[in-house]
C-alpha atoms as a PDB file:
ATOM      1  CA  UNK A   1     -26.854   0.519  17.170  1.00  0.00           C
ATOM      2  CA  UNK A   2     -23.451   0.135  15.758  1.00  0.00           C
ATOM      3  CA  UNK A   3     -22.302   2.074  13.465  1.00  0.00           C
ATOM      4  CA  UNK A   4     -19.285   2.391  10.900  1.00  0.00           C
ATOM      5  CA  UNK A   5     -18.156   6.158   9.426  1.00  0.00           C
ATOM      6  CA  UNK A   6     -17.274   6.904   6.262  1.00  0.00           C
ATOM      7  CA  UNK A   7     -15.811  10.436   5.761  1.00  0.00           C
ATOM      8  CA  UNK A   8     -16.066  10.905   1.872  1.00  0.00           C
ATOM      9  CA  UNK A   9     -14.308  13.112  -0.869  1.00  0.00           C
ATOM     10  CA  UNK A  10     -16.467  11.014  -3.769  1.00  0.00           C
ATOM     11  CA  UNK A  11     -12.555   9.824  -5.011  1.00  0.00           C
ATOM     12  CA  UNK A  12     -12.716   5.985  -6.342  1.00  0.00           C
ATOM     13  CA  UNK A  13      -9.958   5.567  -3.096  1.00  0.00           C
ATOM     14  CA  UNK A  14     -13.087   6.803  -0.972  1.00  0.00           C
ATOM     15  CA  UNK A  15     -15.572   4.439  -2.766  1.00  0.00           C
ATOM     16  CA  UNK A  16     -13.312   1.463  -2.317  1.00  0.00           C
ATOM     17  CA  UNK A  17     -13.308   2.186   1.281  1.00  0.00           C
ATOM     18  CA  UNK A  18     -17.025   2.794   1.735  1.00  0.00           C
ATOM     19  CA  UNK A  19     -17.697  -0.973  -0.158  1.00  0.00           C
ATOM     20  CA  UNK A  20     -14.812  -2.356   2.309  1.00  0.00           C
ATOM     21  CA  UNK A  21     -17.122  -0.892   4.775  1.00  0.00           C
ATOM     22  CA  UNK A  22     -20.152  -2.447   3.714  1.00  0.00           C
ATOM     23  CA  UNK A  23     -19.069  -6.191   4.185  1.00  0.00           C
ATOM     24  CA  UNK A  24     -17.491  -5.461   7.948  1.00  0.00           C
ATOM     25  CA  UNK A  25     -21.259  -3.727   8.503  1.00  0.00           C
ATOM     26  CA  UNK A  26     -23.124  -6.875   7.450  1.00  0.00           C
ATOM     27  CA  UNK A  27     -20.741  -9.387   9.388  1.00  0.00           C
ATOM     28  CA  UNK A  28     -20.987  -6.627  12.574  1.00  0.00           C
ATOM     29  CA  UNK A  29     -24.304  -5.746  12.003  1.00  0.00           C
ATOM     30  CA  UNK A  30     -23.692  -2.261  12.114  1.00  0.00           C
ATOM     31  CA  UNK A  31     -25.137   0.818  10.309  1.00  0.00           C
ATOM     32  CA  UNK A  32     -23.091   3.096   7.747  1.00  0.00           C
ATOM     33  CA  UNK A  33     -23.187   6.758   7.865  1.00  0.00           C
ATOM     34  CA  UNK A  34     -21.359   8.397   4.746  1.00  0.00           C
ATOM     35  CA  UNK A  35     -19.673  12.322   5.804  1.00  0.00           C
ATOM     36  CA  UNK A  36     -18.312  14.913   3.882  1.00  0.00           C
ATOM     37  CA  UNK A  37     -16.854  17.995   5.222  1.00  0.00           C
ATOM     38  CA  UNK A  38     -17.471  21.167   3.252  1.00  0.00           C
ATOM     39  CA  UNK A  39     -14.570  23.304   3.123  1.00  0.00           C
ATOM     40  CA  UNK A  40     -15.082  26.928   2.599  1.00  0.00           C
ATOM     41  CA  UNK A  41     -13.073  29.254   0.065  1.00  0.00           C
ATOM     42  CA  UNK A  42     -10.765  31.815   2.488  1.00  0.00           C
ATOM     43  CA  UNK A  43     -11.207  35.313   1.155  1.00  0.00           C
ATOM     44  CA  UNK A  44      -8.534  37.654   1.395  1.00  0.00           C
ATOM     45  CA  UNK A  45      -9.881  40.264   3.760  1.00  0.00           C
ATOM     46  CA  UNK A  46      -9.027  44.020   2.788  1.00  0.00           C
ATOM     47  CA  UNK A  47     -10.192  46.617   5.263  1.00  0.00           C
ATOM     48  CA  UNK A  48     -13.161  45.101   7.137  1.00  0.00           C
ATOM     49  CA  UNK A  49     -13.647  41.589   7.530  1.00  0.00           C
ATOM     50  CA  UNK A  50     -15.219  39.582   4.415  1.00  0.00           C
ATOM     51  CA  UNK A  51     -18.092  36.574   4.548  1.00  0.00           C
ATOM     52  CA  UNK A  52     -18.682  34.145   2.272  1.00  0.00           C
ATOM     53  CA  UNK A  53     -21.618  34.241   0.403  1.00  0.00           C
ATOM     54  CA  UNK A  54     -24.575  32.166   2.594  1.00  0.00           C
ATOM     55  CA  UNK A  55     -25.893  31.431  -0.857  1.00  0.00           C
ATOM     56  CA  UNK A  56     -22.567  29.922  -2.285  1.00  0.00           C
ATOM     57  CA  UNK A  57     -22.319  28.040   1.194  1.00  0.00           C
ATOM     58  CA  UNK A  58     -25.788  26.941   0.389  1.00  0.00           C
ATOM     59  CA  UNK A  59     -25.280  25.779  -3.316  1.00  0.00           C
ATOM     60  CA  UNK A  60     -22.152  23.495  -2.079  1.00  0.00           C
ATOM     61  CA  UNK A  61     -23.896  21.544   0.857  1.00  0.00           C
ATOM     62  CA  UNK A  62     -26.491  21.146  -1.603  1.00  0.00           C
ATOM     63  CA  UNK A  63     -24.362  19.745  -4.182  1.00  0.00           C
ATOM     64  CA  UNK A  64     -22.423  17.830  -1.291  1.00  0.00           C
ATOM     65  CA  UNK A  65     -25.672  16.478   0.075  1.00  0.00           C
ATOM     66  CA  UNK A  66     -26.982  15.551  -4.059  1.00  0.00           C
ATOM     67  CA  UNK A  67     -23.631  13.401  -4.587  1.00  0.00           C
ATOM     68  CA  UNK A  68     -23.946  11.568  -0.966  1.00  0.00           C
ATOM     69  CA  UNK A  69     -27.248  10.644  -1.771  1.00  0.00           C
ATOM     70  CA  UNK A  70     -26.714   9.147  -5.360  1.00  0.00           C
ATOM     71  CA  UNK A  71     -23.373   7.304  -3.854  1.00  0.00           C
ATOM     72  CA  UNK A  72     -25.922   5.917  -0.986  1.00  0.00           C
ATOM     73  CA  UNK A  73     -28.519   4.600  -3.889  1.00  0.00           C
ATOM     74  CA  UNK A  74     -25.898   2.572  -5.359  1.00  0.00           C
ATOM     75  CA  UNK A  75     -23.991   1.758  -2.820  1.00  0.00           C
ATOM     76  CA  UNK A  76     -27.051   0.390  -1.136  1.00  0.00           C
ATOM     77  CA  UNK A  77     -28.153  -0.996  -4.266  1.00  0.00           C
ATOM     78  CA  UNK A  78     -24.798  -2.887  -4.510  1.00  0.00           C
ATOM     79  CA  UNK A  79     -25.532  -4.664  -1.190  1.00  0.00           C
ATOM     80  CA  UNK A  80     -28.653  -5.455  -1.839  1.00  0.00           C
ATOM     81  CA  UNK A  81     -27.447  -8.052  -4.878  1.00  0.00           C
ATOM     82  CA  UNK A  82     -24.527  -9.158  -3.033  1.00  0.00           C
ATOM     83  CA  UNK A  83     -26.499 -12.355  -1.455  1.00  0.00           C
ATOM     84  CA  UNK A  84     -29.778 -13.944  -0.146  1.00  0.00           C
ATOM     85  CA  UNK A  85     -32.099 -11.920   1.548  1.00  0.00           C
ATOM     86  CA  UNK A  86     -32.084 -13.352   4.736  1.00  0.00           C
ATOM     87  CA  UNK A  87     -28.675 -12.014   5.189  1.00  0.00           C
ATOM     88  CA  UNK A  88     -28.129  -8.686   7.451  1.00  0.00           C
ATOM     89  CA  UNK A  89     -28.585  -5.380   5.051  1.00  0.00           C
ATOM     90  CA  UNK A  90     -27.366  -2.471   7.313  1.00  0.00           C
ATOM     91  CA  UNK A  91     -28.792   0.968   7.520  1.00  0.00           C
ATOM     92  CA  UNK A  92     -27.230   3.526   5.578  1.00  0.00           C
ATOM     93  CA  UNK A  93     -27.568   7.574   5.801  1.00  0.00           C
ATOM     94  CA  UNK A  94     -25.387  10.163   4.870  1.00  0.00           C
ATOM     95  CA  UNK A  95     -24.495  13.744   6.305  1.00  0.00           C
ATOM     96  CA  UNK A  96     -22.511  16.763   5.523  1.00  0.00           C
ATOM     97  CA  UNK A  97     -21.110  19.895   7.083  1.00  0.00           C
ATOM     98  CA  UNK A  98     -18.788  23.056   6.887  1.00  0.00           C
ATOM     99  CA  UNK A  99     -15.096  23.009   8.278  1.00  0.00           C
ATOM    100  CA  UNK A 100     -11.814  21.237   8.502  1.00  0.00           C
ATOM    101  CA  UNK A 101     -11.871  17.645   7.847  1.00  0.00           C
ATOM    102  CA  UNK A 102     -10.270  16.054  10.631  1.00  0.00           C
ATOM    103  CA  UNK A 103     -12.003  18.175  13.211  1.00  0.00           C
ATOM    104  CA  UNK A 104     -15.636  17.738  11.427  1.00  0.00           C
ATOM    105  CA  UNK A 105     -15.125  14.229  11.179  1.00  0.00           C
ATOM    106  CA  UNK A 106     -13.759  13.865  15.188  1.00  0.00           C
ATOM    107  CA  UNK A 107     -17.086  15.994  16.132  1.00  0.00           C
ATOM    108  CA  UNK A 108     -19.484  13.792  14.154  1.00  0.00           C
ATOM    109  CA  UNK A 109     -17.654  10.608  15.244  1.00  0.00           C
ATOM    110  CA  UNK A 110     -18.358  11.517  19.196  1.00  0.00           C
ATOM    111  CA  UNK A 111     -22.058  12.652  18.062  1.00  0.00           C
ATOM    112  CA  UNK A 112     -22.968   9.578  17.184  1.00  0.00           C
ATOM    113  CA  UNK A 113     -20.550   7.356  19.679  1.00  0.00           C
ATOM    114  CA  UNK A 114     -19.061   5.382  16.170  1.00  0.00           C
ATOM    115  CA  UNK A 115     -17.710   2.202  16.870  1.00  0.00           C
ATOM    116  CA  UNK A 116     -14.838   3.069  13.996  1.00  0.00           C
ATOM    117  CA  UNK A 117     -14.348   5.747  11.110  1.00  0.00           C
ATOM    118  CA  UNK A 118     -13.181   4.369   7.507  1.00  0.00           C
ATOM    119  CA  UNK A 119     -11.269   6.317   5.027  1.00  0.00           C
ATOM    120  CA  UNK A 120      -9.669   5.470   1.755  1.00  0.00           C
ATOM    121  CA  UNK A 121      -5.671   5.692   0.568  1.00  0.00           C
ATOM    122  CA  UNK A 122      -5.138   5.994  -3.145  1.00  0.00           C
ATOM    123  CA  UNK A 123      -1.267   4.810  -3.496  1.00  0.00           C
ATOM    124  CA  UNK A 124       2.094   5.486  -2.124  1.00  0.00           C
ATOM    125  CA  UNK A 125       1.245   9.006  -2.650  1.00  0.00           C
ATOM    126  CA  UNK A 126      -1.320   9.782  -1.331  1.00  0.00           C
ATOM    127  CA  UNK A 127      -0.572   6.982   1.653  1.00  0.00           C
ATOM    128  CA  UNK A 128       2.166  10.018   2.565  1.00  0.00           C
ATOM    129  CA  UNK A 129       0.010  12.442   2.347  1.00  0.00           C
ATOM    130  CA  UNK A 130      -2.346  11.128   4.875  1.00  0.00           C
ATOM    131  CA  UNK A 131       0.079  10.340   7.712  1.00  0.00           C
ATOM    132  CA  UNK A 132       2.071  14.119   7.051  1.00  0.00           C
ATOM    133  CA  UNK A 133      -0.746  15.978   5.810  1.00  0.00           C
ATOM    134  CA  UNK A 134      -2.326  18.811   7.654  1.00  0.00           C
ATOM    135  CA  UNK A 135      -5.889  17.441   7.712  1.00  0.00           C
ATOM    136  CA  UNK A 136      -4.769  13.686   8.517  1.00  0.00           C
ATOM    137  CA  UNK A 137      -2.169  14.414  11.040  1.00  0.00           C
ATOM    138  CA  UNK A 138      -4.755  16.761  12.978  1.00  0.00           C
ATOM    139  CA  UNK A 139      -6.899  13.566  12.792  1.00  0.00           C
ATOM    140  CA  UNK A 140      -4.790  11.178  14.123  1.00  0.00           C
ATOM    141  CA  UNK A 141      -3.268  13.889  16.635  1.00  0.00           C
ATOM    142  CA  UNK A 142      -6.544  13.912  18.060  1.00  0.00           C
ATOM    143  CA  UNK A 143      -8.797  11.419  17.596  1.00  0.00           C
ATOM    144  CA  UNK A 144      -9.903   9.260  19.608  1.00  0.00           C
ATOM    145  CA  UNK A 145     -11.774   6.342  17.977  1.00  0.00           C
ATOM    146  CA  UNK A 146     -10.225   3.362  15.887  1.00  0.00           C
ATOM    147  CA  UNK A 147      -9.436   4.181  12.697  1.00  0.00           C
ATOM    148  CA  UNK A 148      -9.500   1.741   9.386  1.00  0.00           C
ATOM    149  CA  UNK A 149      -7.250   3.397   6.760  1.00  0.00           C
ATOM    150  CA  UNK A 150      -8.269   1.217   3.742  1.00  0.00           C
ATOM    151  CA  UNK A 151      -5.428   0.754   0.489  1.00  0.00           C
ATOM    152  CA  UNK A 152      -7.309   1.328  -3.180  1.00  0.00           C
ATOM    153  CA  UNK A 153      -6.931  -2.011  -3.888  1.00  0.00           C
ATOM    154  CA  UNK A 154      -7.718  -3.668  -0.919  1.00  0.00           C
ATOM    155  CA  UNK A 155     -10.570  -6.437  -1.382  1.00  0.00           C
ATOM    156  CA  UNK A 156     -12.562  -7.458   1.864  1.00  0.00           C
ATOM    157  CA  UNK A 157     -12.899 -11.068   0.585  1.00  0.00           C
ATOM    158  CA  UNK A 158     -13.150 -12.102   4.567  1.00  0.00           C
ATOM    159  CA  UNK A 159     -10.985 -11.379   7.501  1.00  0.00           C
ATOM    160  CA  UNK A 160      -9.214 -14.654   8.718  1.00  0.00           C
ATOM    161  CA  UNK A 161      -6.002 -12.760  10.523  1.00  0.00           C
ATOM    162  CA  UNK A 162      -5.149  -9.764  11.768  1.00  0.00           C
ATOM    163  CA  UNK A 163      -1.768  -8.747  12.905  1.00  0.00           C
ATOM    164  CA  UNK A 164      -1.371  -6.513  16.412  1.00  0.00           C
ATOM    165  CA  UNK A 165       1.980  -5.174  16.165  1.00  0.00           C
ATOM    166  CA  UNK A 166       2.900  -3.904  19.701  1.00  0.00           C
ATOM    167  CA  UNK A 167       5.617  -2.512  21.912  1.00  0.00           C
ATOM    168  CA  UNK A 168       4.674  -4.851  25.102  1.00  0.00           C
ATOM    169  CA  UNK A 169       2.979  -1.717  26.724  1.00  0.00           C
ATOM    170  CA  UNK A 170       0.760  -2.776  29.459  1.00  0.00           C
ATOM    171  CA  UNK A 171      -1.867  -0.455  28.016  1.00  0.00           C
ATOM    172  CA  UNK A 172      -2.015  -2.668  24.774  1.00  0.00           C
ATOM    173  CA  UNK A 173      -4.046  -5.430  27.048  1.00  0.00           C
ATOM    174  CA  UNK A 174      -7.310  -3.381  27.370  1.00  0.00           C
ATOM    175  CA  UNK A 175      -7.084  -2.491  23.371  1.00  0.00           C
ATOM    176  CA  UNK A 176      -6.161  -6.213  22.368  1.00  0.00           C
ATOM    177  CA  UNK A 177      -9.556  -6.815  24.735  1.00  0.00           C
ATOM    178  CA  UNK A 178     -11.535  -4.526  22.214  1.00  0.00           C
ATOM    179  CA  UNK A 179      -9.354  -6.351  19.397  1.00  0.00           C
ATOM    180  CA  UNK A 180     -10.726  -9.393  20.155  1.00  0.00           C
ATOM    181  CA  UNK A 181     -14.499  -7.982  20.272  1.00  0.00           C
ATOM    182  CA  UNK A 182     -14.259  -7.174  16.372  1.00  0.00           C
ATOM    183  CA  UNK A 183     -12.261 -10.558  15.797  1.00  0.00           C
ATOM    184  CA  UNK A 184     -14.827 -12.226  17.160  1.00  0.00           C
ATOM    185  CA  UNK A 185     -17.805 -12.164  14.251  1.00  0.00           C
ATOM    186  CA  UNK A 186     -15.299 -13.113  11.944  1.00  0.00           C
ATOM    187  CA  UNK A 187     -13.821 -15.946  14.183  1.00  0.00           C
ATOM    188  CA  UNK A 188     -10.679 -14.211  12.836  1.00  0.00           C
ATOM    189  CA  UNK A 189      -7.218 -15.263  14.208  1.00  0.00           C
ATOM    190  CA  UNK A 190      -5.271 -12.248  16.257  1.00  0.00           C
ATOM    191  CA  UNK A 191      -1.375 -12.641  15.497  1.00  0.00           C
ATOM    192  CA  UNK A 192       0.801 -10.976  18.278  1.00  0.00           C
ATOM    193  CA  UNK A 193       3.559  -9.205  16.760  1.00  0.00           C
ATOM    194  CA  UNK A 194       6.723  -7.690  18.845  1.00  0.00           C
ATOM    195  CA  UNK A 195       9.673  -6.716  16.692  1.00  0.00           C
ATOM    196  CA  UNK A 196      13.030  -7.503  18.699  1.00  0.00           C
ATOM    197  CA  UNK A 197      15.676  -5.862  17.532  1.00  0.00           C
ATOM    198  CA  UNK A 198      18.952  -8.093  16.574  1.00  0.00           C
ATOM    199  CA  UNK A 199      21.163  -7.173  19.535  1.00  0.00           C
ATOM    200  CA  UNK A 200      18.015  -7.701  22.210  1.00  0.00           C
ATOM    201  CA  UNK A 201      17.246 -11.315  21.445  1.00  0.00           C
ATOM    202  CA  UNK A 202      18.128 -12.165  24.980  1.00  0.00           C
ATOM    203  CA  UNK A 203      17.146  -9.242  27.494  1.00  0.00           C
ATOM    204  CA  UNK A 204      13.357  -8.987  26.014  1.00  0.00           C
ATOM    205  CA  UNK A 205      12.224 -12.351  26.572  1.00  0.00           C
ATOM    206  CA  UNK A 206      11.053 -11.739  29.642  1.00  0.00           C
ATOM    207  CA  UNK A 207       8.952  -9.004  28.709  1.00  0.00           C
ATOM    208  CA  UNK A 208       7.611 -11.120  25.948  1.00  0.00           C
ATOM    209  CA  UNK A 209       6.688 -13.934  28.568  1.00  0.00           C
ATOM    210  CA  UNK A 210       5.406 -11.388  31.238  1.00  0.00           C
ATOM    211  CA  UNK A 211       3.277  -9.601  28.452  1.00  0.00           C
ATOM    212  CA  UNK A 212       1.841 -13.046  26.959  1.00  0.00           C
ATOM    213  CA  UNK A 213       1.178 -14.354  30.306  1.00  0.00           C
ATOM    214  CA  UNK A 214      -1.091 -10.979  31.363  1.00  0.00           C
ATOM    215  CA  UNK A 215      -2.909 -11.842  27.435  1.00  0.00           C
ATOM    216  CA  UNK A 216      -4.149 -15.027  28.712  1.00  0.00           C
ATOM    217  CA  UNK A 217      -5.176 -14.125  32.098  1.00  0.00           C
ATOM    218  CA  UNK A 218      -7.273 -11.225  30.843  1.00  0.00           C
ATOM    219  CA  UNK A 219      -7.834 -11.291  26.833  1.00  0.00           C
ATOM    220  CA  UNK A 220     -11.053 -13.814  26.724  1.00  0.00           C
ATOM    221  CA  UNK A 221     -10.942 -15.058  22.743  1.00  0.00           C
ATOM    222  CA  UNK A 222      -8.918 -18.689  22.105  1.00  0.00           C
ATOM    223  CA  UNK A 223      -7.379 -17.586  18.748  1.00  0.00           C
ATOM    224  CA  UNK A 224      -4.526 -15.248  19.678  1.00  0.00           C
ATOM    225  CA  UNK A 225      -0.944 -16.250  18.979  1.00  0.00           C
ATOM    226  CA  UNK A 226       2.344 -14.738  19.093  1.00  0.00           C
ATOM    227  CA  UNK A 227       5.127 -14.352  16.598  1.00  0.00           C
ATOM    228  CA  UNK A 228       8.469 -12.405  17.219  1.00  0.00           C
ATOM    229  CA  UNK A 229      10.084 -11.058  14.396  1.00  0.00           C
ATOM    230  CA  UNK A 230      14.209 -10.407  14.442  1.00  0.00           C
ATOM    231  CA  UNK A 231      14.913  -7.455  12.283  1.00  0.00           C
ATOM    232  CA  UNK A 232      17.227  -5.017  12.486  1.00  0.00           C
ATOM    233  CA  UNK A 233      14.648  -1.983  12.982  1.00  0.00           C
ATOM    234  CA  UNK A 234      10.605  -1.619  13.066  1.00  0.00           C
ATOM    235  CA  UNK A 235       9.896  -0.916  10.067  1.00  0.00           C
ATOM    236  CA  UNK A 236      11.458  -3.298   8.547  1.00  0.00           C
ATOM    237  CA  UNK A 237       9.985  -6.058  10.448  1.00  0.00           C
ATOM    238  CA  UNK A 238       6.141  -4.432   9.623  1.00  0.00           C
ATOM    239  CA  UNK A 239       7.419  -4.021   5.739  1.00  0.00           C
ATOM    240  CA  UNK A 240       8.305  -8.143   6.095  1.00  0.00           C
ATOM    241  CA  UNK A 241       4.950  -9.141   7.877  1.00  0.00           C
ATOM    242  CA  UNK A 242       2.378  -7.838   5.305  1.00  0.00           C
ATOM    243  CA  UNK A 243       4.366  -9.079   2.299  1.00  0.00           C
ATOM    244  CA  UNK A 244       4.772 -12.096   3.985  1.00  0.00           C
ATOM    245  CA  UNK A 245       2.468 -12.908   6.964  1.00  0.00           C
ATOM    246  CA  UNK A 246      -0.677 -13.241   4.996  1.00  0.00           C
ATOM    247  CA  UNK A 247      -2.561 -10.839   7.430  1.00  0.00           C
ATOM    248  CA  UNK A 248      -5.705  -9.297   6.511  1.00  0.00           C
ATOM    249  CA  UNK A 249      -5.326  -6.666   8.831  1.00  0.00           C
ATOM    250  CA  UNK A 250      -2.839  -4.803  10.577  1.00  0.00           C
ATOM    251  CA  UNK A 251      -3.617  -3.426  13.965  1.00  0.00           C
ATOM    252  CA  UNK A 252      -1.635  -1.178  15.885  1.00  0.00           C
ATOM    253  CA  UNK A 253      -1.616   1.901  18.862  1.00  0.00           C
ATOM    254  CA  UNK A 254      -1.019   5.483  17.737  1.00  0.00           C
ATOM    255  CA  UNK A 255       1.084   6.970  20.700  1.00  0.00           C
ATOM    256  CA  UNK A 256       3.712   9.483  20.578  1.00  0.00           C
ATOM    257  CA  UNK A 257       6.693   7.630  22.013  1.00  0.00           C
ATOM    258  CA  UNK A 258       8.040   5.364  21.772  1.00  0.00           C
ATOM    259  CA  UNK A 259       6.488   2.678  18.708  1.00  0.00           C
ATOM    260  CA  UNK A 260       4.398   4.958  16.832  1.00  0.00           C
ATOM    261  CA  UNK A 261       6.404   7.743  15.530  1.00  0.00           C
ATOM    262  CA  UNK A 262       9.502   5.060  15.384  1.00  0.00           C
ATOM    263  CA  UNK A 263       7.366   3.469  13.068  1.00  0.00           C
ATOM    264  CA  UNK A 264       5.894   6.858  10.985  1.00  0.00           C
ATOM    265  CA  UNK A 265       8.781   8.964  11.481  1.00  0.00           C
ATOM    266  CA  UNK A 266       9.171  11.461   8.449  1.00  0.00           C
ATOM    267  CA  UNK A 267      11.898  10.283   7.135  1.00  0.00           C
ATOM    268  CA  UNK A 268      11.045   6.458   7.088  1.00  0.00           C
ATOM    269  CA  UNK A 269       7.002   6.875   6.019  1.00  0.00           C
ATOM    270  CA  UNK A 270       7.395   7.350   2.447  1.00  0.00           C
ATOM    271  CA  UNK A 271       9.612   3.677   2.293  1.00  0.00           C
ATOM    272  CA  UNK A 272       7.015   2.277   4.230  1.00  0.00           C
ATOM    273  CA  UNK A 273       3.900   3.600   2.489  1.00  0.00           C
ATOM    274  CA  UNK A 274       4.663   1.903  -1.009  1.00  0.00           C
ATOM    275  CA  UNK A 275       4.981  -1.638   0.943  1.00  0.00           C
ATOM    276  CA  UNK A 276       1.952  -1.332   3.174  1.00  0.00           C
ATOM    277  CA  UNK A 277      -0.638  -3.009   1.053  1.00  0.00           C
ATOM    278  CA  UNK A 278      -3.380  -4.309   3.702  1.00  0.00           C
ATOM    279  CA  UNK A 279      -5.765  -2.359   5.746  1.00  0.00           C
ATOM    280  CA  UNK A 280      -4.719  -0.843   8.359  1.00  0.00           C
ATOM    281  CA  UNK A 281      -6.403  -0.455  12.269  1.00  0.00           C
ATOM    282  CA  UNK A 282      -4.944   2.390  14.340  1.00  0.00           C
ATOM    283  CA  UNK A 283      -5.985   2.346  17.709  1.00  0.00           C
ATOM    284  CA  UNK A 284      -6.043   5.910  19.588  1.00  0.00           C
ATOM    285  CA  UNK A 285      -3.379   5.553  22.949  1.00  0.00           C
ATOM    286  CA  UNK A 286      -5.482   4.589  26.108  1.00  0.00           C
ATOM    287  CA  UNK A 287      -8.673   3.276  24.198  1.00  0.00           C
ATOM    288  CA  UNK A 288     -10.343   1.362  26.608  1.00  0.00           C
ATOM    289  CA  UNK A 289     -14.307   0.947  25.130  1.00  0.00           C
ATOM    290  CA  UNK A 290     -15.801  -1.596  23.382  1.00  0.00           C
ATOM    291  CA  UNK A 291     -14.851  -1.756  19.637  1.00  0.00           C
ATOM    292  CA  UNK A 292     -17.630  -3.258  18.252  1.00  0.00           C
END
């Protein structure tokens, strides 16, 4: 069974994401598992080494376990009156469990092979936060499933486009493969998107035509297209397409060198988390299964 993840703090930003969730499950047909990740208290440690109280640990996952199942009532509740009953209602459940976020949320993504985790932004802020963040950056360090980082705001009133911004890597073939398998349900149009920077007009064109031309020999879906964007970096040409491109989705591959951290580098991530305003797909580097 498919199945979506929804790592959960119980934060309206969290929410938002879990209901964006809900209408990719019923187009995908996949099930929703809601996740939180119970952080113990460190104790200072004097002399020999201190526990924490199993009964303290105890009264949290209960509480933990209390608020996942009242958010699964209503969010279930909610999909139940979105629309005829012959439509798809997934499954949902809900789990919790001690540690670090990023690395209890990795674990229980590989437990139960997920097809994609989903968490929540709440605003510039907290956009920041997530990309330079101990928990987040551990979590996109080392995952290695897709992950849909959804805005507070966003709305998933349908997904007609998605944009896959890439750096021409031949590895971006197999992942705009798996692109195309969640496009698919949602007979949703995949944009191409290269950046060229203003002095390479000239010299990249044939790595555009030698990249497009492996696309159609091994990408089976009809409704990809390509659009080049001049600008004078990356981010700026990212920060013009979701103001302007009327994407529903921005795709792209997380990978050390060279596009990824060109794009989130420190000290261009906070410009480029206020203008971000779409969901966005972040593929791990050499993800080669099946998306959905």
């Amino acid at each position: 069974m498919k199945s979506l993840l929804i790592p959960t703090d119980f934060s309206p930003a969290a929410d938002n994401a879990a209901r964006y969730a809900i209408h990719l499950a019923k187009k995908l047909k996949a099930e929703i598992i809601l996740c939180t990740a119970i952080k113990v208290p460190a104790e200072s440690v004097v002399g020999a080494q201190a526990a924490w109280p199993l009964e303290d640990y105890d009264s949290l996952k209960k509480n933990a376990e209390t608020e996942l199942e009242y958010l699964v009532k209503k969010l279930s509740q909610e999909e139940q009156a979105m629309d005829d009953q012959n439509s798809f209602h997934p499954k949902f459940s809900y789990t919790s469990g001690v540690g670090e976020v990023a690395d209890y949320v990795r674990n229980l993504a590989n437990e139960n092979k997920t097809n994609m985790v989903i968490i929540g932004m709440s605003g510039a802020g907290s956009f920041s936060r997530f990309f330079l963040g101990s928990n987040s950056k551990k979590m996109i360090e080392k995952f290695d499933f897709p992950l849909l980082v959804i805005p507070a705001n966003a709305d998933c009133k349908g997904i007609k486009k998605i944009s896959f911004a890439t750096d021409l890597s031949s590895q971006d073939i197999e992942i705009l493969t798996s692109l195309a398998c969640f496009a698919r349900p949602f007979n949703a149009e995949i944009l191409i998107t290269y950046v060229i920077q203003d002095n390479n007009i000239h010299t990249e064109q044939k790595r555009i035509d030698n990249f497009l031309s492996d696309v159609t020999c091994k990408v089976d879906y009809p409704n990809i297209y390509y659009r080049s964007i001049q600008s004078s970096n990356v981010n700026e040409g990212v920060n013009w397409l979701t103001e302007n491109g009327h994407i529903d989705i921005m795709a792209m591959v997380h990978r050390q060198e060279p596009f990824f951290t060109k794009l989130f580098k420190i000290s261009n991530a906070p410009q480029l988390a206020k203008s971000i305003r779409v969901p966005l797909l972040i593929f791990p580097e050499n993800f080669k299964r099946v998306l959905i």
